[in-house]
Protein backbone atom coordinates (compact mmCIF):
# COMPACT_ATOMS: atom_id res chain seq x y z
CA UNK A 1 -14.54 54.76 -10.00
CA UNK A 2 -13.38 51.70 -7.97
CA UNK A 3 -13.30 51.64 -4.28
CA UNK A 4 -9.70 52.92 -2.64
CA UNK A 5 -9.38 49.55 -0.91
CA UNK A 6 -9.08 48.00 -4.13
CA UNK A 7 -5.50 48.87 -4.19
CA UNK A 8 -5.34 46.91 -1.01
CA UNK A 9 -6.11 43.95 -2.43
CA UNK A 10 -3.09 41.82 -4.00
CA UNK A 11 -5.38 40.86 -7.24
CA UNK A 12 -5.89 44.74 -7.73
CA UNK A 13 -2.01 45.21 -7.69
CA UNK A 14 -1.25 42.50 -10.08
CA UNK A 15 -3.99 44.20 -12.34
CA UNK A 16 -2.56 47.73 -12.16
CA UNK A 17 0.72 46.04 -12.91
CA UNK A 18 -0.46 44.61 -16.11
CA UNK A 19 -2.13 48.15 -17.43
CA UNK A 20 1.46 49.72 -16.54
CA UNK A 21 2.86 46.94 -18.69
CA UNK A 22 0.76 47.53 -21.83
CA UNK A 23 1.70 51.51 -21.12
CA UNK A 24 -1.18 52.92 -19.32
CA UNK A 25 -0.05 56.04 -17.48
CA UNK A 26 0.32 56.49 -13.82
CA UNK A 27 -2.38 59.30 -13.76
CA UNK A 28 -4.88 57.56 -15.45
CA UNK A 29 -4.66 54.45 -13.17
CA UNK A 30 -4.60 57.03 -10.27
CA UNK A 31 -7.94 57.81 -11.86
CA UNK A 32 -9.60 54.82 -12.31
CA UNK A 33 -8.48 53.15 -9.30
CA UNK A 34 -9.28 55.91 -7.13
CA UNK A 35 -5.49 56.58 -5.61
CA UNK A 36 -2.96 58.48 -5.41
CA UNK A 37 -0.25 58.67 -7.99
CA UNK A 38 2.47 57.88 -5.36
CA UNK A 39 0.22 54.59 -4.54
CA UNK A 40 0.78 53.67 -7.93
CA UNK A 41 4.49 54.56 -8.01
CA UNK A 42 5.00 52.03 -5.11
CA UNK A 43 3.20 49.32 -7.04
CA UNK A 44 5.40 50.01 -9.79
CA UNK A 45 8.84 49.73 -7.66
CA UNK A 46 7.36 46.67 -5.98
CA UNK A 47 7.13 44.79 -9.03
CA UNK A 48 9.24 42.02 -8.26
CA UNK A 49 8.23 41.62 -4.87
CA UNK A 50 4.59 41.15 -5.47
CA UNK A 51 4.82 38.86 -8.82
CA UNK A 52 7.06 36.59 -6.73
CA UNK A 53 4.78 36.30 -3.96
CA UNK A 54 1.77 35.54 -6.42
CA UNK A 55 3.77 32.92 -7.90
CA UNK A 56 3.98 31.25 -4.29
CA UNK A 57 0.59 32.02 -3.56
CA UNK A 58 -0.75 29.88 -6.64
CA UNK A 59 1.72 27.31 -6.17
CA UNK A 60 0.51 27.21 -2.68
CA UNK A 61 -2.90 26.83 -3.31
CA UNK A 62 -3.36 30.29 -2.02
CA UNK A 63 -6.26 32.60 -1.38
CA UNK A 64 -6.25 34.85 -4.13
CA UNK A 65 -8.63 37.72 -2.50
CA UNK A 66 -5.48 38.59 0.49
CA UNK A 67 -5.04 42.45 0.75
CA UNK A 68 -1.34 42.21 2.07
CA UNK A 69 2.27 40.06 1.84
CA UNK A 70 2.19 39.82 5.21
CA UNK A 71 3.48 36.09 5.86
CA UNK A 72 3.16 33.67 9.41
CA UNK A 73 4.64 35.16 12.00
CA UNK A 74 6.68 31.67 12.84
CA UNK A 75 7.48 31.04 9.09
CA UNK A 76 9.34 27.71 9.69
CA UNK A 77 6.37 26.37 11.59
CA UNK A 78 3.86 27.21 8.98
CA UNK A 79 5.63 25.53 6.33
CA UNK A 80 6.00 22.41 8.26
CA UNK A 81 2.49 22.05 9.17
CA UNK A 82 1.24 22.66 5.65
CA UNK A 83 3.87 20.22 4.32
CA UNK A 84 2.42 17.51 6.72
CA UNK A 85 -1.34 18.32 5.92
CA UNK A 86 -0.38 17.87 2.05
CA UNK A 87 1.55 14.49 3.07
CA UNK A 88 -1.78 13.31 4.89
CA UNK A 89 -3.94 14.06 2.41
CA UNK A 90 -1.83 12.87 -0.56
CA UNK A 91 -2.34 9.60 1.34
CA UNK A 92 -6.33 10.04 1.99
CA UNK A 93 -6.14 10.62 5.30
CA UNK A 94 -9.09 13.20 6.72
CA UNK A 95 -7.31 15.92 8.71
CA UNK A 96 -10.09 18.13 10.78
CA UNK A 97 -9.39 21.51 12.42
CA UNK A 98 -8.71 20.04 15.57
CA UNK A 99 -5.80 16.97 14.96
CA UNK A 100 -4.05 19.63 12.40
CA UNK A 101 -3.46 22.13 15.21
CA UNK A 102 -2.47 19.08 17.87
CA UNK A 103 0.24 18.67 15.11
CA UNK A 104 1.19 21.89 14.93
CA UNK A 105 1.65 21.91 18.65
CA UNK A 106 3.97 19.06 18.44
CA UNK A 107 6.05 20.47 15.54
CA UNK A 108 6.16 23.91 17.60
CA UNK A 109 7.59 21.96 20.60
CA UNK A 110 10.13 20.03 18.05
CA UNK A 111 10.89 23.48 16.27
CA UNK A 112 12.03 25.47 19.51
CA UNK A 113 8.14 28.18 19.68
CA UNK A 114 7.59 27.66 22.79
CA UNK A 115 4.96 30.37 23.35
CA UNK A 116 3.04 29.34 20.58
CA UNK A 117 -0.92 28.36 21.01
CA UNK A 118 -2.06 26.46 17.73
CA UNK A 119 -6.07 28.90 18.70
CA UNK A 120 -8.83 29.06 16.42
CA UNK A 121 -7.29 32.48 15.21
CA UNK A 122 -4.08 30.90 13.85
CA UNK A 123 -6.42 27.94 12.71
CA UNK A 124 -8.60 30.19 10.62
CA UNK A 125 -5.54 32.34 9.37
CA UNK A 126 -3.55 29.33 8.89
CA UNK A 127 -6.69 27.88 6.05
CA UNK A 128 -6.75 31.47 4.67
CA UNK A 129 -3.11 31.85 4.30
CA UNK A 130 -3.12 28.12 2.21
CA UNK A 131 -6.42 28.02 0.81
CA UNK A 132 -7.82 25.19 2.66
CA UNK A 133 -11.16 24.69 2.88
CA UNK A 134 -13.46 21.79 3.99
CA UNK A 135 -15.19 19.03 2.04
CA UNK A 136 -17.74 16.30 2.49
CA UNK A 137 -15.56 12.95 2.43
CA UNK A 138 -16.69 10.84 -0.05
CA UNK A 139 -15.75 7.06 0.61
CA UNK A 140 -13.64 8.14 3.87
CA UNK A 141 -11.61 5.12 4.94
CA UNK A 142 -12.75 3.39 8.00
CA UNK A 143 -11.33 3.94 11.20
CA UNK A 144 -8.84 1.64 12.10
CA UNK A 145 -8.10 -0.46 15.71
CA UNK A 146 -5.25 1.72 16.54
CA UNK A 147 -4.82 -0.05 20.04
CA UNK A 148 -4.80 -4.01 18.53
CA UNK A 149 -2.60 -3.07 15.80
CA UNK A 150 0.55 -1.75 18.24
CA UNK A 151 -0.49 -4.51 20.26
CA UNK A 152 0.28 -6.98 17.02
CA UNK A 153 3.35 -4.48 16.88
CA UNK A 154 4.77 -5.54 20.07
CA UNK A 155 3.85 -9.62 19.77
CA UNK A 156 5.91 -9.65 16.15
CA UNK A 157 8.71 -7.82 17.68
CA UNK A 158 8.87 -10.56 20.20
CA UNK A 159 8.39 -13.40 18.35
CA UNK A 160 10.99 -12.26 15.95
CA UNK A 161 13.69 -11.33 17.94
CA UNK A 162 15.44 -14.36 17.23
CA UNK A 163 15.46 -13.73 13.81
CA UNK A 164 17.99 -12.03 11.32
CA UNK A 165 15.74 -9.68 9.70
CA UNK A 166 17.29 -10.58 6.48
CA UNK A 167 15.38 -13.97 6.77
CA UNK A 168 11.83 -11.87 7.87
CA UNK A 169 9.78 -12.44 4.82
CA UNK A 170 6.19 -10.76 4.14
CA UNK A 171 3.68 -11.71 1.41
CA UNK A 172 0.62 -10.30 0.80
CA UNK A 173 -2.00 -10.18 -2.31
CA UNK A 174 -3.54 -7.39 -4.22
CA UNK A 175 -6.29 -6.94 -6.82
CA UNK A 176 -5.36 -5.44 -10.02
CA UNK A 177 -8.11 -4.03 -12.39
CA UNK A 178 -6.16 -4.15 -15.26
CA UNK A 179 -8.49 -2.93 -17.96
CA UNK A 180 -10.10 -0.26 -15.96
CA UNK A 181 -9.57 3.65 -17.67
CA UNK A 182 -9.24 6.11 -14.78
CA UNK A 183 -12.10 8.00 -13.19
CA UNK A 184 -10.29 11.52 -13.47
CA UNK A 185 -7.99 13.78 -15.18
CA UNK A 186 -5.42 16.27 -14.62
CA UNK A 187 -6.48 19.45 -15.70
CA UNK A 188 -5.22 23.18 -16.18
CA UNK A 189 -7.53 25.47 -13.71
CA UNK A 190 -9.04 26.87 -17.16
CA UNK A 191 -10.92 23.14 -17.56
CA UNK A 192 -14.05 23.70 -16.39
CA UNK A 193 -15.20 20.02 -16.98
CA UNK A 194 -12.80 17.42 -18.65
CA UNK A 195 -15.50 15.41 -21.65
CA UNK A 196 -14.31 11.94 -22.66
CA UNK A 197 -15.22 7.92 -21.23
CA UNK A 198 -16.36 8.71 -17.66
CA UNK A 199 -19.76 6.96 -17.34
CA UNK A 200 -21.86 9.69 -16.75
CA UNK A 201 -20.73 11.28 -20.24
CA UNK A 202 -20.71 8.17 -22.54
CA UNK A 203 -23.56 6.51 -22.13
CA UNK A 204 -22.18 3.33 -24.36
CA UNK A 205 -19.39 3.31 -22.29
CA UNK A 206 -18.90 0.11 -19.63
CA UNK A 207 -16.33 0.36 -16.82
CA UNK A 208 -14.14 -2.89 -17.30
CA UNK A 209 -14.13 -5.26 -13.77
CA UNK A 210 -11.72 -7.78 -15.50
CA UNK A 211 -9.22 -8.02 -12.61
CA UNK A 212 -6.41 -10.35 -11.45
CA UNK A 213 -4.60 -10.76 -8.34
CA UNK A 214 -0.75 -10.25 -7.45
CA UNK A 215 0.74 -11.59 -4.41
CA UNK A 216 3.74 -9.98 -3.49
CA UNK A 217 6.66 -11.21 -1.52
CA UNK A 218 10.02 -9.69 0.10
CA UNK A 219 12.45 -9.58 2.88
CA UNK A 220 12.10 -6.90 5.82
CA UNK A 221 15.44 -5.60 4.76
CA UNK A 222 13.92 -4.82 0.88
CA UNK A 223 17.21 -6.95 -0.55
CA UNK A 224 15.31 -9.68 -1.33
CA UNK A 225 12.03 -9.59 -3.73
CA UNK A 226 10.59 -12.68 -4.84
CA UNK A 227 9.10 -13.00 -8.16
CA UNK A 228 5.11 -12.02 -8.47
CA UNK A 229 2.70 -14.56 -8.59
CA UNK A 230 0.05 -13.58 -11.14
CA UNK A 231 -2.88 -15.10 -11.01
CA UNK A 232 -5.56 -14.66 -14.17
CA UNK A 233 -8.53 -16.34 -15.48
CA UNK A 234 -7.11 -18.07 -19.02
CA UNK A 235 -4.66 -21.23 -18.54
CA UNK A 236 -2.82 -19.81 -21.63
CA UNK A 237 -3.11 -16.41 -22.36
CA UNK A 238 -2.76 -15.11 -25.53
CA UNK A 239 -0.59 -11.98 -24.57
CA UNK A 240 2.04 -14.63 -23.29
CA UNK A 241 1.96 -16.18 -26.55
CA UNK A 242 5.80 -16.69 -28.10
CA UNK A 243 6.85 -15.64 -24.83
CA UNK A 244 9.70 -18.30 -23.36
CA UNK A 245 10.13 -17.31 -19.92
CA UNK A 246 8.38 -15.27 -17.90
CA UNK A 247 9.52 -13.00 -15.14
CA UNK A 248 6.81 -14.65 -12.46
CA UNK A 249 5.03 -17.08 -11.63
CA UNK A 250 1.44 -17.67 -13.88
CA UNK A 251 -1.68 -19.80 -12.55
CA UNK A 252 -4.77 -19.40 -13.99
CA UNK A 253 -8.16 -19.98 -11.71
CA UNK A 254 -11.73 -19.56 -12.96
CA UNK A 255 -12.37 -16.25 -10.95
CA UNK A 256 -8.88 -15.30 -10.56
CA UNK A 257 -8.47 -15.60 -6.64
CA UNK A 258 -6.16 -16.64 -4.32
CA UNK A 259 -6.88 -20.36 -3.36
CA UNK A 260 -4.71 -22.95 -0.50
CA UNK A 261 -3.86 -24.78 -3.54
CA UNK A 262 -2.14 -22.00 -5.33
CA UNK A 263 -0.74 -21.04 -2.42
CA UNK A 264 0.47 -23.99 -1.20
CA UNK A 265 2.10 -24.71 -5.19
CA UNK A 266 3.95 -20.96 -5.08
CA UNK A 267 5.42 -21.81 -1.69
CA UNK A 268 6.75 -25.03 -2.66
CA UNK A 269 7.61 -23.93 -6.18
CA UNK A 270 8.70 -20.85 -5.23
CA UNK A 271 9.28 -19.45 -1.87
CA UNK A 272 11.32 -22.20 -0.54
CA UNK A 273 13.73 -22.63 -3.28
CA UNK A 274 13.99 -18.89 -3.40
CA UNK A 275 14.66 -18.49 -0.21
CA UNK A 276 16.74 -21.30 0.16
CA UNK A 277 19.07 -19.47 -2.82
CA UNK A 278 19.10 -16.36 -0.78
CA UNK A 279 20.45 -17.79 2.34
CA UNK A 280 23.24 -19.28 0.54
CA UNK A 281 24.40 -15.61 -1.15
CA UNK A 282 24.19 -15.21 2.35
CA UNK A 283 25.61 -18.09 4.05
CA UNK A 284 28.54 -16.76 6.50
CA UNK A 285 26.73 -13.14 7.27
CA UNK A 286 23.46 -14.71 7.95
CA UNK A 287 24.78 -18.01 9.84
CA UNK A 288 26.69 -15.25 12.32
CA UNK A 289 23.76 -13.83 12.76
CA UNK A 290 21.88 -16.49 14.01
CA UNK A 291 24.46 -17.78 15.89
CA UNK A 292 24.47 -14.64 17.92
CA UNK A 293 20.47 -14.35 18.10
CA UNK A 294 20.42 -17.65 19.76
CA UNK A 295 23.21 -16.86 22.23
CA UNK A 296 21.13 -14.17 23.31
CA UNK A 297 17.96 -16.24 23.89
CA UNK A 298 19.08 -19.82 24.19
CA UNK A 299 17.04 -20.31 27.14
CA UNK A 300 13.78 -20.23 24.92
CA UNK A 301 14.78 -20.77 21.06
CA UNK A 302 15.06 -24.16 20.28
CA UNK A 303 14.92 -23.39 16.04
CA UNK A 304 16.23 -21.03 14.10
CA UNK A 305 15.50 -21.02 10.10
CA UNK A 306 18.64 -21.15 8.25
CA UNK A 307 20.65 -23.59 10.45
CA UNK A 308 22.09 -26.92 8.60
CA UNK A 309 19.71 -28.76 10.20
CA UNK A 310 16.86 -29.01 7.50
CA UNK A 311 14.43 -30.90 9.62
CA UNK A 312 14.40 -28.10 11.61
CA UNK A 313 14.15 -25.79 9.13
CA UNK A 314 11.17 -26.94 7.78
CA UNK A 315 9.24 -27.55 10.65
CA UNK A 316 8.91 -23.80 11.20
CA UNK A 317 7.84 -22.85 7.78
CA UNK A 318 5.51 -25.98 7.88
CA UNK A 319 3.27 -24.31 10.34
CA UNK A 320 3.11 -20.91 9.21
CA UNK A 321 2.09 -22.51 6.03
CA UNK A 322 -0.41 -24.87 7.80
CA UNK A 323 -2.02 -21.80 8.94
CA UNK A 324 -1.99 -19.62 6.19
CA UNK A 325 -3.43 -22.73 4.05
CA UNK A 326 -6.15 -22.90 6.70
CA UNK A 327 -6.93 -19.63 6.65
CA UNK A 328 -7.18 -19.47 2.70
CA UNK A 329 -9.31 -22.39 3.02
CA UNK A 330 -11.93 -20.70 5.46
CA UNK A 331 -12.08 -17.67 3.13
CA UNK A 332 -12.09 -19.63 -0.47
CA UNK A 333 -14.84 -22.84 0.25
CA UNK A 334 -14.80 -24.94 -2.67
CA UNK A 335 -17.22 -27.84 -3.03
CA UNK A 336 -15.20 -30.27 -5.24
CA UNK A 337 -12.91 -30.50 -1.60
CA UNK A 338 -14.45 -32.99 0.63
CA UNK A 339 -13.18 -32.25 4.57
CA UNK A 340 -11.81 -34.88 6.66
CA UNK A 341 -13.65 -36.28 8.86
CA UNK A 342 -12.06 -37.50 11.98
CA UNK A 343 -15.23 -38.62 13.36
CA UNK A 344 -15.38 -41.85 11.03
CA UNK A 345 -11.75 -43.13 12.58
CA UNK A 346 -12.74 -43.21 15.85
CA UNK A 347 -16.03 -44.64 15.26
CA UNK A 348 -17.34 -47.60 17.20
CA UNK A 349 -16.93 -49.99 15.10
CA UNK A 350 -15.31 -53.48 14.61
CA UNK A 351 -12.20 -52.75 11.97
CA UNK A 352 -10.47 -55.46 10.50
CA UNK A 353 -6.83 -56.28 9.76
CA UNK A 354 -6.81 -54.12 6.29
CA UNK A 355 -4.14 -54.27 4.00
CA UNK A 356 -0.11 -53.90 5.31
CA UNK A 357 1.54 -50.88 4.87
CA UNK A 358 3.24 -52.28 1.67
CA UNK A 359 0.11 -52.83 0.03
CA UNK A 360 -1.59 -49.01 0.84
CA UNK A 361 2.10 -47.78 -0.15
CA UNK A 362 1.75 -49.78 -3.72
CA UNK A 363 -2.16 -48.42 -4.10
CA UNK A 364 -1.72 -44.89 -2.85
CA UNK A 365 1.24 -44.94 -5.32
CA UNK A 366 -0.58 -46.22 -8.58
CA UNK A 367 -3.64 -43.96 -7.41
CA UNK A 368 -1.03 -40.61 -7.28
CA UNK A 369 0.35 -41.86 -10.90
CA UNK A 370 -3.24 -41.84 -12.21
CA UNK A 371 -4.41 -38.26 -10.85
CA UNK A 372 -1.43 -36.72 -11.98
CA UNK A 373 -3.00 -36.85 -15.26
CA UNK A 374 -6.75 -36.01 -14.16
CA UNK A 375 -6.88 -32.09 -15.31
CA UNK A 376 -9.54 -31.76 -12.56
CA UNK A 377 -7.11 -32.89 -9.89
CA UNK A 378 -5.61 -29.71 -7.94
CA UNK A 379 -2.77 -29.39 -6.22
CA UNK A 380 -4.14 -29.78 -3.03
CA UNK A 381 -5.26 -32.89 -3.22
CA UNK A 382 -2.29 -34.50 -4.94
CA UNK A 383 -0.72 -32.82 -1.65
CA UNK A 384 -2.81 -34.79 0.48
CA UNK A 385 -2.24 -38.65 -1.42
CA UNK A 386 1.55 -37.68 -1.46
CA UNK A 387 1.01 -37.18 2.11
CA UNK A 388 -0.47 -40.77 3.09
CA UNK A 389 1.88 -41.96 1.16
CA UNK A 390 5.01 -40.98 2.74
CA UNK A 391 3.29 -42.64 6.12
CA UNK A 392 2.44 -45.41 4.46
CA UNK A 393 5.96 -45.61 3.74
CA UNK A 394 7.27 -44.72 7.02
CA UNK A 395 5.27 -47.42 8.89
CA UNK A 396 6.13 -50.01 5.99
C-alpha cells in the first residue's frame, strides 16, 4: 500500500486523476493509495485546478516532485525575475546564485516590496519553484572590461555630439560558416539521444570549415542599411552563375578575409556613394540638423559631414578610413606589399635634379594604364600610383 504522503505529492494527484478517468472507483483508490475516500473526492473536484497548474509547471520548467500549489508569496516579483534569468541565459550569459538575487532586489525596489530580502531561503525556493539547477559552463564567454567599455561610451558620445545621428554609420564584419550542419537538435523530452551527423555518431562524417565573411553596415537610426559585402574564396562562383545583379557587393580573396584593399574598394565603391544618396533623400531634414548641431558647438566644430562643402566632407571620412586601413593592415600582413620607407628620402645623400613634374605625371600615368591590366595588381596599390599621381599633377 503506498505511503499517505503520496497524495501530497502533485505527481500522485495527477495519477489518481487518470485512474478516475479510465473509471477506477473512489474506494479502490482510497485503497491503494492509502487515504481516505473524502481525500479522493477533493482530488476529483479539484480537477481543473490541478491540471492547469501542471500545465504551467511543465511549461515553466517546473519541479515535478512539489507536494502543494502553493505559489510565491510576491507573485509579480517572481515572474519578473524568472523572465530576466531566461532573457540572460537565452543570450549565454552565466547567472550565479548571488547576481540573480541582486536583481531581484532591484526589481523588488522597482515593483513597490519593500520588505522583501532576496535570502538563501527564497534563493533555494525560488530554483525549486522553476526548476533551475546548476551546470558546469562549457566555453563560458570571457569576462569583459566593463569599466573601458563605458569609458569608450562616454568618448563616442562626445565626439559625436555634433553629429545628426542619421549620418552615424557603423560597420563591422562577421564570419559565416556556411556549410556547417548544426551541433544539436530540438527534441521532445521522450528523446533520450537524437542519432544522425554529429561527429561522435558518424564516424565518416567531417564538420565543414568552408566559411566567408560579411561586413555589415548601417545608420544609428536603423533607416539606412547598406548593402553586404560578401567576401568568398572563388572570383566567379558557380551559384552566381546566370545571375545579373546581385543584391551586394562580391570580392573574392584566397582565404576569404577582410583585407585594406577590400576595404578601401567597398568604401569607395560603396559607402560613399551610398551615403552620399542617403543624404540627399535627406537633404533639408538633415542640413537643419547640422545647422543646429553646430550652433550649439561652434566654438569647437570646424566640419560637419554633409555640408556643401565637399572638401570638407571628405577630409573627415579620409581619416577614419586612414585608420581603419591601418589597422586592417596591422592585422592582415601580406608580403607581395612592400612598406614605405621614409628613411631612404631623407637619406644623406647627393640627389640630383630628376625629372619635372610633367615628366613623373606622364610616367606615373602610362605605369597606372599598364597595372590596370596586371591581375596581380590589387587595389591598394593602384590606390597608391593614383595617389603620386595627383601630386605630381598638383606641383606640375
Amino acid at each position: 500500500m503506498a505511503s499517505k504522503t503520496c497524495c501530497a505529492i502533485v505527481s500522485g494527484q495527477t495519477e489518481i486523476i487518470e485512474q478516475l478517468d479510465k473509471g477506477v472507483t473512489g474506494k479502490k483508490l482510497s485503497e491503494i493509495y492509502g487515504v481516505g475516500q473524502a481525500t479522493i473526492s477533493d482530488i476529483k473536484n479539484s480537477k481543473s485546478t490541478l491540471l492547469n497548474f501542471v500545465s504551467v509547471l511543465e511549461n515553466e520548467d517546473g519541479s515535478s516532485s512539489r507536494k502543494t500549489m502553493k505559489t510565491a508569496t510576491n507573485k509579480n516579483l517572481e515572474d519578473a525575475v524568472f523572465k530576466w534569468f531566461l532573457q540572460q541565459r537565452s543570450m549565454g550569459n552565466p547567472i550565479s546564485g548571488p547576481i540573480l538575487c541582486e536583481k531581484a532586489k532591484i526589481l523588488a525596489e522597482k515593483l513597490g516590496y519593500s520588505s522583501f530580502k532576496a535570502s538563501n531561503g527564497w534563493l533555494r525556493n525560488f530554483k525549486f519553484r522553476h526548476g533551475v539547477r546548476e551546470l558546469d559552463l562549457a566555453g563560458e564567454k570571457l569576462s569583459a572590461d566593463s569599466a573601458a567599455a563605458e569609458n569608450f561610451i562616454e568618448k563616442f558620445k562626445t565626439a559625436s555630439e555634433s553629429y545628426d545621428p542619421e549620418f552615424v554609420y557603423n560597420a563591422d564584419e562577421t564570419g559565416l560558416v556556411w556549410k556547417a550542419l548544426p551541433k544539436t537538435t530540438l527534441a521532445s523530452k521522450r528523446e533520450s539521444s537524437a542519432p544522425g551527423h554529429a561527429p561522435g555518431h558518424n564516424p565518416g562524417h567531417k564538420v565543414s570549415k568552408e566559411r566567408v565573411t560579411v561586413l555589415n553596415c548601417a545608420n544609428s537610426t536603423g533607416n539606412h542599411k547598406l548593402p553586404l559585402l560578401l567576401i568568398g574564396k572563388s572570383r566567379n562562383p558557380r551559384a552566381f552563375k546566370n545571375v545579373k545583379k546581385l543584391p551586394l557587393f562580391y570580392k573574392s580573396q584566397p582565404k576569404a578575409w577582410m583585407t585594406a584593399a577590400l576595404f578601401t574598394e567597398w568604401y569607395d565603391e560603396v559607402f560613399i556613394p551610398e551615403v552620399k544618396k542617403h543624404q540627399n533623400r535627406w537633404e533639408k531634414k538633415a542640413a537643419y540638423r547640422l545647422r543646429k548641431n553646430k550652433k550649439e558647438s561652434e566654438e569647437n566644430e570646424k566640419q560637419e559631414y554633409g555640408e556643401d562643402d565637399d572638401d570638407e566632407d571628405a577630409l573627415s571620412l579620409e581619416e577614419i578610413r586612414k585608420m581603419i586601413v591601418k589597422f586592417l593592415v596591422v592585422q592582415n600582413v601580406r608580403e607581395d606589399v612592400e612598406v614605405e620607407v621614409e628613411e631612404e628620402l631623407s637619406a644623406d645623400v647627393e640627389v640630383d635634379a630628376g625629372p619635372s613634374a610633367s615628366e613623373a605625371f606622364a610616367g606615373l600615368e602610362t605605369a597606372l594604364k599598364w597595372m590596370e591590366r596586371q591581375p596581380e595588381c590589387d587595389h591598394l596599390q593602384l590606390l597608391n600610383v593614383k595617389r603620386m599621381r595627383d601630386l605630381t599633377a598638383e606641383n606640375g
